[in-house]
PDB file of N, CA and C in Angstrom:
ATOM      1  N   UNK A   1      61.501 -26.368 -52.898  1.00  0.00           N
ATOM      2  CA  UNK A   1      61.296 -26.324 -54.328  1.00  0.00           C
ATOM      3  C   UNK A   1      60.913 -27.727 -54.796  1.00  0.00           C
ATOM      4  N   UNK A   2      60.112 -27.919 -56.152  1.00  0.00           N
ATOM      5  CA  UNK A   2      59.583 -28.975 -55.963  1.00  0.00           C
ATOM      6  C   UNK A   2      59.421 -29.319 -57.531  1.00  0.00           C
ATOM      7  N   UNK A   3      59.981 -30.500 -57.888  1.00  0.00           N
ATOM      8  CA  UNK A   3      59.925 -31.249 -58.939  1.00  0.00           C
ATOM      9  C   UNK A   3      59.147 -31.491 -59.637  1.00  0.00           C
ATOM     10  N   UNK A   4      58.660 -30.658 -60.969  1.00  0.00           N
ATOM     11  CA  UNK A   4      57.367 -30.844 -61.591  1.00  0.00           C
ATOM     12  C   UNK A   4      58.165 -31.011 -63.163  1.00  0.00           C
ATOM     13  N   UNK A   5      57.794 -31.924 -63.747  1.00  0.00           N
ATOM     14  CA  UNK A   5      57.717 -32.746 -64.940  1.00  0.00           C
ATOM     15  C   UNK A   5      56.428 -33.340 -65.462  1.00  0.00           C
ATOM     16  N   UNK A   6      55.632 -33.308 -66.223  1.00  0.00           N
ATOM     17  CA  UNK A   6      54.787 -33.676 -67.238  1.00  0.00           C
ATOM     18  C   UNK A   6      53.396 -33.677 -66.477  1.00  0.00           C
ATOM     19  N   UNK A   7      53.422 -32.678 -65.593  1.00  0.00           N
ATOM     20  CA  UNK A   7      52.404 -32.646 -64.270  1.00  0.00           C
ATOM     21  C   UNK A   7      52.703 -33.155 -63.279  1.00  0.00           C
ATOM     22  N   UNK A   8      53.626 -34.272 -62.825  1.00  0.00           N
ATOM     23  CA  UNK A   8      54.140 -34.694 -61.687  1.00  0.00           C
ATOM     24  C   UNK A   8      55.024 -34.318 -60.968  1.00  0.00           C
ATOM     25  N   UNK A   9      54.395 -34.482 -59.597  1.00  0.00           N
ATOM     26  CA  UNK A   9      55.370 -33.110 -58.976  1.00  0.00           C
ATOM     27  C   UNK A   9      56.054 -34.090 -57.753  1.00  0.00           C
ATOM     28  N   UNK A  10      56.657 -34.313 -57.584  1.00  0.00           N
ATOM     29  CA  UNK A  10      57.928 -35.091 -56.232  1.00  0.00           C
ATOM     30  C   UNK A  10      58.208 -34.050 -54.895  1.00  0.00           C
ATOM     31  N   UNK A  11      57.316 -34.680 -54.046  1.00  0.00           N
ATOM     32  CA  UNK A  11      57.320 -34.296 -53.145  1.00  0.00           C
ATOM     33  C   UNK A  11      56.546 -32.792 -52.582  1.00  0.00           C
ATOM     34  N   UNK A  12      56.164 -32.194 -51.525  1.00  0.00           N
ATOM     35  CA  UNK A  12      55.472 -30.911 -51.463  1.00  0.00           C
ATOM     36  C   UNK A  12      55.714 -30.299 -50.462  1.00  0.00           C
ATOM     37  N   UNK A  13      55.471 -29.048 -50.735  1.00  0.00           N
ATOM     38  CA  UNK A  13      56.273 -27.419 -49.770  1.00  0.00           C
ATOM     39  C   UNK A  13      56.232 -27.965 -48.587  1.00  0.00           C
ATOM     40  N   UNK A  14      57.134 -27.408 -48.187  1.00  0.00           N
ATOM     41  CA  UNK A  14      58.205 -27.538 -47.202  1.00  0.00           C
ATOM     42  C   UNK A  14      57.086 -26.729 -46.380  1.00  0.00           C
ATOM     43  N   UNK A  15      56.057 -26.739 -45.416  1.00  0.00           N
ATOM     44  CA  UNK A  15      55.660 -25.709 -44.646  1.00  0.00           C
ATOM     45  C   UNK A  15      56.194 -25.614 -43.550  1.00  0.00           C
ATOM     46  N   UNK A  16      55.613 -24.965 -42.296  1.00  0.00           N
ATOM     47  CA  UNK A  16      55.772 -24.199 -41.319  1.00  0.00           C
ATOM     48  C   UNK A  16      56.078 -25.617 -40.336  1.00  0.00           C
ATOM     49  N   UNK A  17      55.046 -26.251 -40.475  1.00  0.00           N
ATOM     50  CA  UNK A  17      54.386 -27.518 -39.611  1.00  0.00           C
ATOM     51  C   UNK A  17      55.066 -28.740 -39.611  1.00  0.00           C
ATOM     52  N   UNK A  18      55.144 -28.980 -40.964  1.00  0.00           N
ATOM     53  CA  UNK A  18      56.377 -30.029 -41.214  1.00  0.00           C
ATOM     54  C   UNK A  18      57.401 -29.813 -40.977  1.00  0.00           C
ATOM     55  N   UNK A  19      57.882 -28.560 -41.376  1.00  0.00           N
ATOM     56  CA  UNK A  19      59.133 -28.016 -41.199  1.00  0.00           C
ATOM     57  C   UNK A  19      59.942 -28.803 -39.821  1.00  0.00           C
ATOM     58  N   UNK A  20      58.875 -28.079 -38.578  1.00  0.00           N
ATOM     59  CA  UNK A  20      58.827 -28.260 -37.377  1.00  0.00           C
ATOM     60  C   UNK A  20      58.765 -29.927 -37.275  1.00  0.00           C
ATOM     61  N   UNK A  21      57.720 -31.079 -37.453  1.00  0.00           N
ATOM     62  CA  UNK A  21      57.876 -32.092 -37.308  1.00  0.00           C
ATOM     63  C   UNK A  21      58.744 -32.781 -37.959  1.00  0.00           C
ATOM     64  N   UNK A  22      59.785 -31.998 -39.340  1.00  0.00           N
ATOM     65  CA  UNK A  22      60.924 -33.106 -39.626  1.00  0.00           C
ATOM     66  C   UNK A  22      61.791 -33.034 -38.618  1.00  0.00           C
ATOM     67  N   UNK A  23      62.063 -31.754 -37.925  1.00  0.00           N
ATOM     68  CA  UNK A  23      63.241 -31.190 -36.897  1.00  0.00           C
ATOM     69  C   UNK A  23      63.409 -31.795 -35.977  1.00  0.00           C
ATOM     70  N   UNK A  24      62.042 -32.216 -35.122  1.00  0.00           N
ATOM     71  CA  UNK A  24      61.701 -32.940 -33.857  1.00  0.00           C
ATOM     72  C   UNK A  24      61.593 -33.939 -34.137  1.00  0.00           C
ATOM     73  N   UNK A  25      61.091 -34.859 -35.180  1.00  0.00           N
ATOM     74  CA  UNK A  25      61.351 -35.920 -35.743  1.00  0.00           C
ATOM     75  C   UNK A  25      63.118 -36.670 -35.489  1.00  0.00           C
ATOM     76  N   UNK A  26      63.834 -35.635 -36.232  1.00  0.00           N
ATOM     77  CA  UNK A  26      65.141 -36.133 -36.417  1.00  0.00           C
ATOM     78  C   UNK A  26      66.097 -35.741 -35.083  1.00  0.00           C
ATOM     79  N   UNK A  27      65.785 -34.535 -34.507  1.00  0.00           N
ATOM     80  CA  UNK A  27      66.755 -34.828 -32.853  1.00  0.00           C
ATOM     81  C   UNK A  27      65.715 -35.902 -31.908  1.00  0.00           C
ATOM     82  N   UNK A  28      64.895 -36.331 -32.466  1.00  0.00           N
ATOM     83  CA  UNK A  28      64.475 -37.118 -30.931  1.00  0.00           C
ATOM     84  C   UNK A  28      64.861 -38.504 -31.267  1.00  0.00           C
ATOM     85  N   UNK A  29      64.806 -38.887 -32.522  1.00  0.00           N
ATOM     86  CA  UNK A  29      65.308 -40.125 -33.207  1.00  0.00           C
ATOM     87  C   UNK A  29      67.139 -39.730 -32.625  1.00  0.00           C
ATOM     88  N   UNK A  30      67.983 -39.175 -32.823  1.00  0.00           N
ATOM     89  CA  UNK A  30      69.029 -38.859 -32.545  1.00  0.00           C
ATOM     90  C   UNK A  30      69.474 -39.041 -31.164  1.00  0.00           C
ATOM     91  N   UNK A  31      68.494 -37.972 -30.587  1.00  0.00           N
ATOM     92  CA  UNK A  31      69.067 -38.195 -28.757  1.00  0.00           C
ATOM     93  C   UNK A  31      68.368 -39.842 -28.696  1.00  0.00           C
ATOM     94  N   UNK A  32      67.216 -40.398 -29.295  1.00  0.00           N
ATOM     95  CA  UNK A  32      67.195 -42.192 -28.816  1.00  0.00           C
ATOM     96  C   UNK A  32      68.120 -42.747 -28.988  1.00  0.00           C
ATOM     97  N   UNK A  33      68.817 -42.722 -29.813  1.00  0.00           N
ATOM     98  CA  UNK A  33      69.976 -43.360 -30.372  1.00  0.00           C
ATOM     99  C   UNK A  33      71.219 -42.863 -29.540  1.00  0.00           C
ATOM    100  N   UNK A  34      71.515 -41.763 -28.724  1.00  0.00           N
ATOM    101  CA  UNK A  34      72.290 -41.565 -28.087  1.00  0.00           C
ATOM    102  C   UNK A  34      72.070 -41.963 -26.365  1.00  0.00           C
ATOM    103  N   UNK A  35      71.472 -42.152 -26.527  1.00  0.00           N
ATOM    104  CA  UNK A  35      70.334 -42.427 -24.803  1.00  0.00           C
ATOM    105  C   UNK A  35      70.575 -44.141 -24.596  1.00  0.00           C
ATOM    106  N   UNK A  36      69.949 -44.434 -25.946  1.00  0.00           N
ATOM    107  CA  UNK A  36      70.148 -46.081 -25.918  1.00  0.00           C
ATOM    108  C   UNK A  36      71.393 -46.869 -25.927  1.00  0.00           C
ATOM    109  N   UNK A  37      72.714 -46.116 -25.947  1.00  0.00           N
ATOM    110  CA  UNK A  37      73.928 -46.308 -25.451  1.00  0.00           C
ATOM    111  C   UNK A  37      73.702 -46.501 -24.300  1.00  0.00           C
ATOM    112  N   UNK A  38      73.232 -46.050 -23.459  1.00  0.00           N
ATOM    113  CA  UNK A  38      73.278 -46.450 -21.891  1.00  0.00           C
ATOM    114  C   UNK A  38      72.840 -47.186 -21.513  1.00  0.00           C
ATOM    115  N   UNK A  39      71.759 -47.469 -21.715  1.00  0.00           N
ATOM    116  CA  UNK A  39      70.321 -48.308 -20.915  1.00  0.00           C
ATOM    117  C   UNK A  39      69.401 -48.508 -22.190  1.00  0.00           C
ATOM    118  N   UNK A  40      69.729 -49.770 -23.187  1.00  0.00           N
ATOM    119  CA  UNK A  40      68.835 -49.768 -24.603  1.00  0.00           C
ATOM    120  C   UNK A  40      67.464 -50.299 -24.354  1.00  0.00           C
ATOM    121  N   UNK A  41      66.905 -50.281 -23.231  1.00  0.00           N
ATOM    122  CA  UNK A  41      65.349 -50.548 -23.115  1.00  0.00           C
ATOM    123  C   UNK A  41      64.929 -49.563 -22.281  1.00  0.00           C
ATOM    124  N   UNK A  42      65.184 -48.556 -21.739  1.00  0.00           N
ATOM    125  CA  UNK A  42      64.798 -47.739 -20.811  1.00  0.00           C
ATOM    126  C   UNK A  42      64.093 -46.881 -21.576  1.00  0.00           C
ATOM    127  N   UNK A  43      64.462 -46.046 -22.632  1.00  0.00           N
ATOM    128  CA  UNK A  43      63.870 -45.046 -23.884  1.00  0.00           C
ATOM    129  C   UNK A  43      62.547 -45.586 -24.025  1.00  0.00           C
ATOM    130  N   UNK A  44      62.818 -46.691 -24.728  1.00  0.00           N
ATOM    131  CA  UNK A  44      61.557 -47.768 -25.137  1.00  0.00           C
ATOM    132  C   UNK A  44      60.188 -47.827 -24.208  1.00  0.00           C
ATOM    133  N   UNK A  45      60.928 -48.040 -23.157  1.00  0.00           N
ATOM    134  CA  UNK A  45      59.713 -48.475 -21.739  1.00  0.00           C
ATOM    135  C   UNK A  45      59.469 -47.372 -21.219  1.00  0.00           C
ATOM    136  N   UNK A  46      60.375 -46.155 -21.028  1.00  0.00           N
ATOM    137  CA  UNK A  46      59.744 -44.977 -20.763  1.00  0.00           C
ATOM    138  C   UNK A  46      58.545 -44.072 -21.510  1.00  0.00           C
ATOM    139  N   UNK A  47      59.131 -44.105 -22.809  1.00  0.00           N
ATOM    140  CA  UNK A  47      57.745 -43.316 -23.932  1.00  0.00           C
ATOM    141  C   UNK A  47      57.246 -44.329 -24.771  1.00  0.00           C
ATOM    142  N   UNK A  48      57.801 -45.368 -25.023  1.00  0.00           N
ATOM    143  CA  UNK A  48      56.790 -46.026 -25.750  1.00  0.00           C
ATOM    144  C   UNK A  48      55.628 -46.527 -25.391  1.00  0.00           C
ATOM    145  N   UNK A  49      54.518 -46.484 -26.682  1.00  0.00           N
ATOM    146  CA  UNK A  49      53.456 -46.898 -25.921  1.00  0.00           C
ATOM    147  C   UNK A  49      52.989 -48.806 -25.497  1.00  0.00           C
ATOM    148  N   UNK A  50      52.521 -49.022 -24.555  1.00  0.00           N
ATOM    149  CA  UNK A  50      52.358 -50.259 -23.747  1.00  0.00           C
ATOM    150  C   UNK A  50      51.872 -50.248 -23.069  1.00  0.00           C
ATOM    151  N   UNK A  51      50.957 -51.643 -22.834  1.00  0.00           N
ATOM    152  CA  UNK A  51      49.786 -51.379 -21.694  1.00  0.00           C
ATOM    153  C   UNK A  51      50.310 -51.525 -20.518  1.00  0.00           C
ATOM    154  N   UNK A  52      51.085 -51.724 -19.880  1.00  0.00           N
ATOM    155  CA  UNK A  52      51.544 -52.289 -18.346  1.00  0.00           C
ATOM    156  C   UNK A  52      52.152 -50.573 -18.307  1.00  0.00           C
ATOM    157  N   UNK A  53      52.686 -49.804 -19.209  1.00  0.00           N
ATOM    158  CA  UNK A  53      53.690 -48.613 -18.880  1.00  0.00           C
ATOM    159  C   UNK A  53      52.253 -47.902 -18.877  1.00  0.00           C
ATOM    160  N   UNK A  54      51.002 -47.964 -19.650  1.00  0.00           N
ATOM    161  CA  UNK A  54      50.295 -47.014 -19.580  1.00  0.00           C
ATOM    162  C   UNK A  54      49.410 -47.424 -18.340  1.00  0.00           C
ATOM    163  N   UNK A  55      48.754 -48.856 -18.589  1.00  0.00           N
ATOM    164  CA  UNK A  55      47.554 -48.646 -17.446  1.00  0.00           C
ATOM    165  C   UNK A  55      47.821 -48.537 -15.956  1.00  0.00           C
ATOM    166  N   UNK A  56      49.241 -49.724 -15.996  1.00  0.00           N
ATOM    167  CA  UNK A  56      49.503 -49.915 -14.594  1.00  0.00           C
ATOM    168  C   UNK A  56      50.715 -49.200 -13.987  1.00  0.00           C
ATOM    169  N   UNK A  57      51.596 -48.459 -14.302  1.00  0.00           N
ATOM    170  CA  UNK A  57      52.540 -48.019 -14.258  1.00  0.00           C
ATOM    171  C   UNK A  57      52.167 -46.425 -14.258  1.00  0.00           C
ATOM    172  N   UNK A  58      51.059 -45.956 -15.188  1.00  0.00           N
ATOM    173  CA  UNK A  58      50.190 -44.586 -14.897  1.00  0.00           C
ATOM    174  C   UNK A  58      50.962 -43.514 -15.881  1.00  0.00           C
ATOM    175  N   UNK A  59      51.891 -44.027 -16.928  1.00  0.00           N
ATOM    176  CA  UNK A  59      52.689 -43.566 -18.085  1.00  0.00           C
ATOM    177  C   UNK A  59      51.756 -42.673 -19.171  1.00  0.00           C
ATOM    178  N   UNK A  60      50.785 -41.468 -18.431  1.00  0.00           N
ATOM    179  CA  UNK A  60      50.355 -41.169 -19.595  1.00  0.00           C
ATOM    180  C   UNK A  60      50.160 -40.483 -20.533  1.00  0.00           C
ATOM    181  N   UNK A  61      51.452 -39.781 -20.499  1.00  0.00           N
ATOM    182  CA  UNK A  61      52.322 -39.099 -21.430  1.00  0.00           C
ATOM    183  C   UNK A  61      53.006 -39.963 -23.046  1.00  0.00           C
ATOM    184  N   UNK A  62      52.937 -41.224 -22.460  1.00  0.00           N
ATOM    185  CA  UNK A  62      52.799 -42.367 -23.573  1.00  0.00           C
ATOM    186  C   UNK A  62      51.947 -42.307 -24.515  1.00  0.00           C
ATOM    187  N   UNK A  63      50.864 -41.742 -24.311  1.00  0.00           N
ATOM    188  CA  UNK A  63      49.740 -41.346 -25.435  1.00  0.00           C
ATOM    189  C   UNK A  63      50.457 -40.653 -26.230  1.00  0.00           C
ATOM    190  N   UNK A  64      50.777 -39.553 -26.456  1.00  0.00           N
ATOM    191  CA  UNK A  64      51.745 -38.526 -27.321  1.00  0.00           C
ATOM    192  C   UNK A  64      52.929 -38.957 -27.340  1.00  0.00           C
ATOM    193  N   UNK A  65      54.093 -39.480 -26.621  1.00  0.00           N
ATOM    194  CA  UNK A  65      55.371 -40.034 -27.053  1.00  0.00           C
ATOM    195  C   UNK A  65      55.901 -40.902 -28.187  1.00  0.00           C
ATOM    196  N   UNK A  66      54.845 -42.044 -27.983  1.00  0.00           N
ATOM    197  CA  UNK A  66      54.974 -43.334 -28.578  1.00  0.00           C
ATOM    198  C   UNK A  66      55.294 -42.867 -30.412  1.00  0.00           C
ATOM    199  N   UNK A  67      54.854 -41.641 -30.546  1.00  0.00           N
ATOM    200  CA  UNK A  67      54.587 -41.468 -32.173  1.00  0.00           C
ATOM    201  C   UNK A  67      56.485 -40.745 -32.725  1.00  0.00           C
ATOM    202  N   UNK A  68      56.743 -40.752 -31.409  1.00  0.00           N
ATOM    203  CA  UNK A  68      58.441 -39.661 -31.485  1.00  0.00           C
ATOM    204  C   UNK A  68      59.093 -40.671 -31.739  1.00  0.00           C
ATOM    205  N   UNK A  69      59.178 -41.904 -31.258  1.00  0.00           N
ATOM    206  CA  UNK A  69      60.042 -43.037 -31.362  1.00  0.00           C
ATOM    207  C   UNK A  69      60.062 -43.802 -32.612  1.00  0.00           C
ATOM    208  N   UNK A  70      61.565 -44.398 -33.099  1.00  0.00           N
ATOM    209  CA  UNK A  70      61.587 -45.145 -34.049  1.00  0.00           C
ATOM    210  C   UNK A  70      62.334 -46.590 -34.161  1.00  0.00           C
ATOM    211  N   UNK A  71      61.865 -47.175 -35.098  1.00  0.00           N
ATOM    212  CA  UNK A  71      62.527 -48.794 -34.809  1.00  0.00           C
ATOM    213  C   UNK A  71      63.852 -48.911 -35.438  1.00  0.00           C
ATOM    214  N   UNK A  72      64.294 -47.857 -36.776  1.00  0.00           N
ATOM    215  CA  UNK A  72      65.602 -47.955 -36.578  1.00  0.00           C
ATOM    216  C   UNK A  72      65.863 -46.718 -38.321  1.00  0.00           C
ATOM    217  N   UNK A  73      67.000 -46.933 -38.524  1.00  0.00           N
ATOM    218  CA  UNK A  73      67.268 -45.752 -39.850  1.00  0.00           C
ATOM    219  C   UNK A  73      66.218 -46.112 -40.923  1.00  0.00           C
ATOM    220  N   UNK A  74      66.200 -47.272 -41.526  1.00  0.00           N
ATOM    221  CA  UNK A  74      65.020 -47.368 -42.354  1.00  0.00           C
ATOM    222  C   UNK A  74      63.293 -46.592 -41.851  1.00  0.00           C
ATOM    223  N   UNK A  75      62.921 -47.085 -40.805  1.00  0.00           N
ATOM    224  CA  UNK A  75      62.025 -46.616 -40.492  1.00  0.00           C
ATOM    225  C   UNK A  75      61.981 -45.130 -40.507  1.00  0.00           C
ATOM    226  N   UNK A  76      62.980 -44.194 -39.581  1.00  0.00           N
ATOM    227  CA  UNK A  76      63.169 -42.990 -39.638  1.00  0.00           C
ATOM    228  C   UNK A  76      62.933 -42.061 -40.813  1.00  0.00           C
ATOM    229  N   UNK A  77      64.166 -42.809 -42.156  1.00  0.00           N
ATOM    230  CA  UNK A  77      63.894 -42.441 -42.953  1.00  0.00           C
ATOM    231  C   UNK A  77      62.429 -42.394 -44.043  1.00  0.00           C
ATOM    232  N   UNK A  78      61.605 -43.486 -44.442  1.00  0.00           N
ATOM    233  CA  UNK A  78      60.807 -43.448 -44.616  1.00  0.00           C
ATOM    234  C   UNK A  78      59.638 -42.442 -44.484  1.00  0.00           C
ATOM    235  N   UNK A  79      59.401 -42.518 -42.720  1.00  0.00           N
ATOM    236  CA  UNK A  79      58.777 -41.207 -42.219  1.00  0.00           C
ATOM    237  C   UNK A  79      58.762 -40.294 -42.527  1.00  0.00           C
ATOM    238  N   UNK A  80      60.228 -39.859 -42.630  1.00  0.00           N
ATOM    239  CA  UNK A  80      60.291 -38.582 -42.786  1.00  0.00           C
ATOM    240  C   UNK A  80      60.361 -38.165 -44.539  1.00  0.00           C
ATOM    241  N   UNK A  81      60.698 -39.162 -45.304  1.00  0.00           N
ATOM    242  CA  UNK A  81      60.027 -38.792 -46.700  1.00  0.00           C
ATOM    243  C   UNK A  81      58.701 -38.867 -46.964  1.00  0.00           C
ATOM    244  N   UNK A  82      57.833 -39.472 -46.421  1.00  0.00           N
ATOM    245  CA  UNK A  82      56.656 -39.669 -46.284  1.00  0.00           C
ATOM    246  C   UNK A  82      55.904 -38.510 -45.958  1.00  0.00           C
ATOM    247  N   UNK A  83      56.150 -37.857 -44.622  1.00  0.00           N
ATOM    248  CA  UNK A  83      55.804 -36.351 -44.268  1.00  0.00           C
ATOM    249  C   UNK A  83      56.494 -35.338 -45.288  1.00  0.00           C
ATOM    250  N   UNK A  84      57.874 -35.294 -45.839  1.00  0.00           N
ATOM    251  CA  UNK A  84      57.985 -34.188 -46.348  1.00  0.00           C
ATOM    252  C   UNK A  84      56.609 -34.728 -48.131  1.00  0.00           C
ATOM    253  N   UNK A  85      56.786 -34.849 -48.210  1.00  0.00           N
ATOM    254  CA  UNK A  85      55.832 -35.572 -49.697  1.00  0.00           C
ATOM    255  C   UNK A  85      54.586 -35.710 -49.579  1.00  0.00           C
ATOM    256  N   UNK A  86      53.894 -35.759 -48.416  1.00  0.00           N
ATOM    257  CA  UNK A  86      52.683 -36.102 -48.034  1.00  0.00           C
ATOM    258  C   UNK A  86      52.391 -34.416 -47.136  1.00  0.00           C
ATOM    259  N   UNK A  87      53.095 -34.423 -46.598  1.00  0.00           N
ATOM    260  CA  UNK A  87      52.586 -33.550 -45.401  1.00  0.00           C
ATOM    261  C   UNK A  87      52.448 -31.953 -45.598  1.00  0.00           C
ATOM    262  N   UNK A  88      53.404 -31.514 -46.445  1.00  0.00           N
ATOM    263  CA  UNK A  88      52.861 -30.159 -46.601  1.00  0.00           C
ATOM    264  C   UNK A  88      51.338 -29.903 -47.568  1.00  0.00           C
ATOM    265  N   UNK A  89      50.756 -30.654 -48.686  1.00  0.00           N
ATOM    266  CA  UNK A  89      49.486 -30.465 -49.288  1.00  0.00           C
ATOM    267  C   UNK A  89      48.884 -30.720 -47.877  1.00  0.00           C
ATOM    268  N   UNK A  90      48.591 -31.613 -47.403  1.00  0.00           N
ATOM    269  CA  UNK A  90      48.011 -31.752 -46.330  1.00  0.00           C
ATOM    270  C   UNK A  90      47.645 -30.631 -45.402  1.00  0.00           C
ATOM    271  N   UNK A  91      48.889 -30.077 -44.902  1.00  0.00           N
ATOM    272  CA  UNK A  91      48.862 -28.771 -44.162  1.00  0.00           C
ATOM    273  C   UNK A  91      48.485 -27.525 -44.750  1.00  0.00           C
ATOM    274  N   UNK A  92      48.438 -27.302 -45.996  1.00  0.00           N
ATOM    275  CA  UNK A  92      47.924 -26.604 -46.964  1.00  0.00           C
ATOM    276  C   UNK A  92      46.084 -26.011 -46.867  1.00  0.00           C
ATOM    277  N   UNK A  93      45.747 -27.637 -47.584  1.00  0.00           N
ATOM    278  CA  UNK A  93      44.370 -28.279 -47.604  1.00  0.00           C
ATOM    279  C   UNK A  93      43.970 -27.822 -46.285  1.00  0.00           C
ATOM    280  N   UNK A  94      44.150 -28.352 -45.086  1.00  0.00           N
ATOM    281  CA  UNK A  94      43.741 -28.705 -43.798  1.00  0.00           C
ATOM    282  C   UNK A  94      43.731 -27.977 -42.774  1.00  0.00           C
ATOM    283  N   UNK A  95      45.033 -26.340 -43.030  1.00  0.00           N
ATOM    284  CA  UNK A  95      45.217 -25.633 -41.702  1.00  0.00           C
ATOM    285  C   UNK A  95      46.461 -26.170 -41.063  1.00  0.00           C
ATOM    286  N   UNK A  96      47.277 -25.425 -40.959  1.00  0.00           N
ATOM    287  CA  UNK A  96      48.287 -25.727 -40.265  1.00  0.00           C
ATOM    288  C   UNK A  96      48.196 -26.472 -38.384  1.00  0.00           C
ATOM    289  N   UNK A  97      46.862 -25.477 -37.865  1.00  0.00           N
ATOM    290  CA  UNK A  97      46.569 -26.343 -36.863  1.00  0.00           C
ATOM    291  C   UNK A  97      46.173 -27.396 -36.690  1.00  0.00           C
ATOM    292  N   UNK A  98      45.174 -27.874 -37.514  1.00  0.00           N
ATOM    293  CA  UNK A  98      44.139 -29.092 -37.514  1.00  0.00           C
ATOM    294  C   UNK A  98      45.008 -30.244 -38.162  1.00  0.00           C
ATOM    295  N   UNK A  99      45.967 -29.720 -38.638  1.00  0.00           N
ATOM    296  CA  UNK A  99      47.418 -31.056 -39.483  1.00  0.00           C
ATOM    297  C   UNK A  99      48.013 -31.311 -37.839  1.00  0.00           C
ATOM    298  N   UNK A 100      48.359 -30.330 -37.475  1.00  0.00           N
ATOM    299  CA  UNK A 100      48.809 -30.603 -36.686  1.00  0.00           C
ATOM    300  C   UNK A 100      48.619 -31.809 -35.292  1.00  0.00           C
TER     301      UNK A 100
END
């Protein structure tokens, strides 16, 4: 539901797509943060993206990972107000696949 006052509206529908990328967004930020209890650079060097993990190391699943990871609660949060506010017109406009 969505906040409309004098034409301005805060934030936009909740779709299918976002839905899905706040979810995976917030357990993968979660299990990092639980992972990085153990070994706090291993997460990092495993999916993040970097040239020695991608070119020479042959990491290239790093292409798609690097975007799951976050630098800390501020960042997280941001994101994910950013996508819910940004991202459903988008997915709207655009096709749920092609947002995707």
């Amino acid at each position: 539901m969505t906040y409309v006052k004098n034409g301005f509206r805060f934030g936009g529908p909740l779709t299918p797509v976002v839905k899905f990328l706040l979810i995976l967004n917030s357990g993968l930020f979660i299990a990092q943060l639980v992972f990085s209890q153990f070994n706090p650079d291993y997460i990092e060097a495993l999916f993040g993206l970097s040239y020695f993990g991608f070119f020479s190391s042959h990491h290239y699943w790093q292409i798609l990972t690097y975007m799951f990871l976050h630098g800390g609660w501020l960042h997280i949060i941001f994101n994910l107000l950013s996508l819910w506010m940004f991202g459903g017109d988008l997915e709207q406009s655009r096709g749920s696949k092609r947002f995707l």
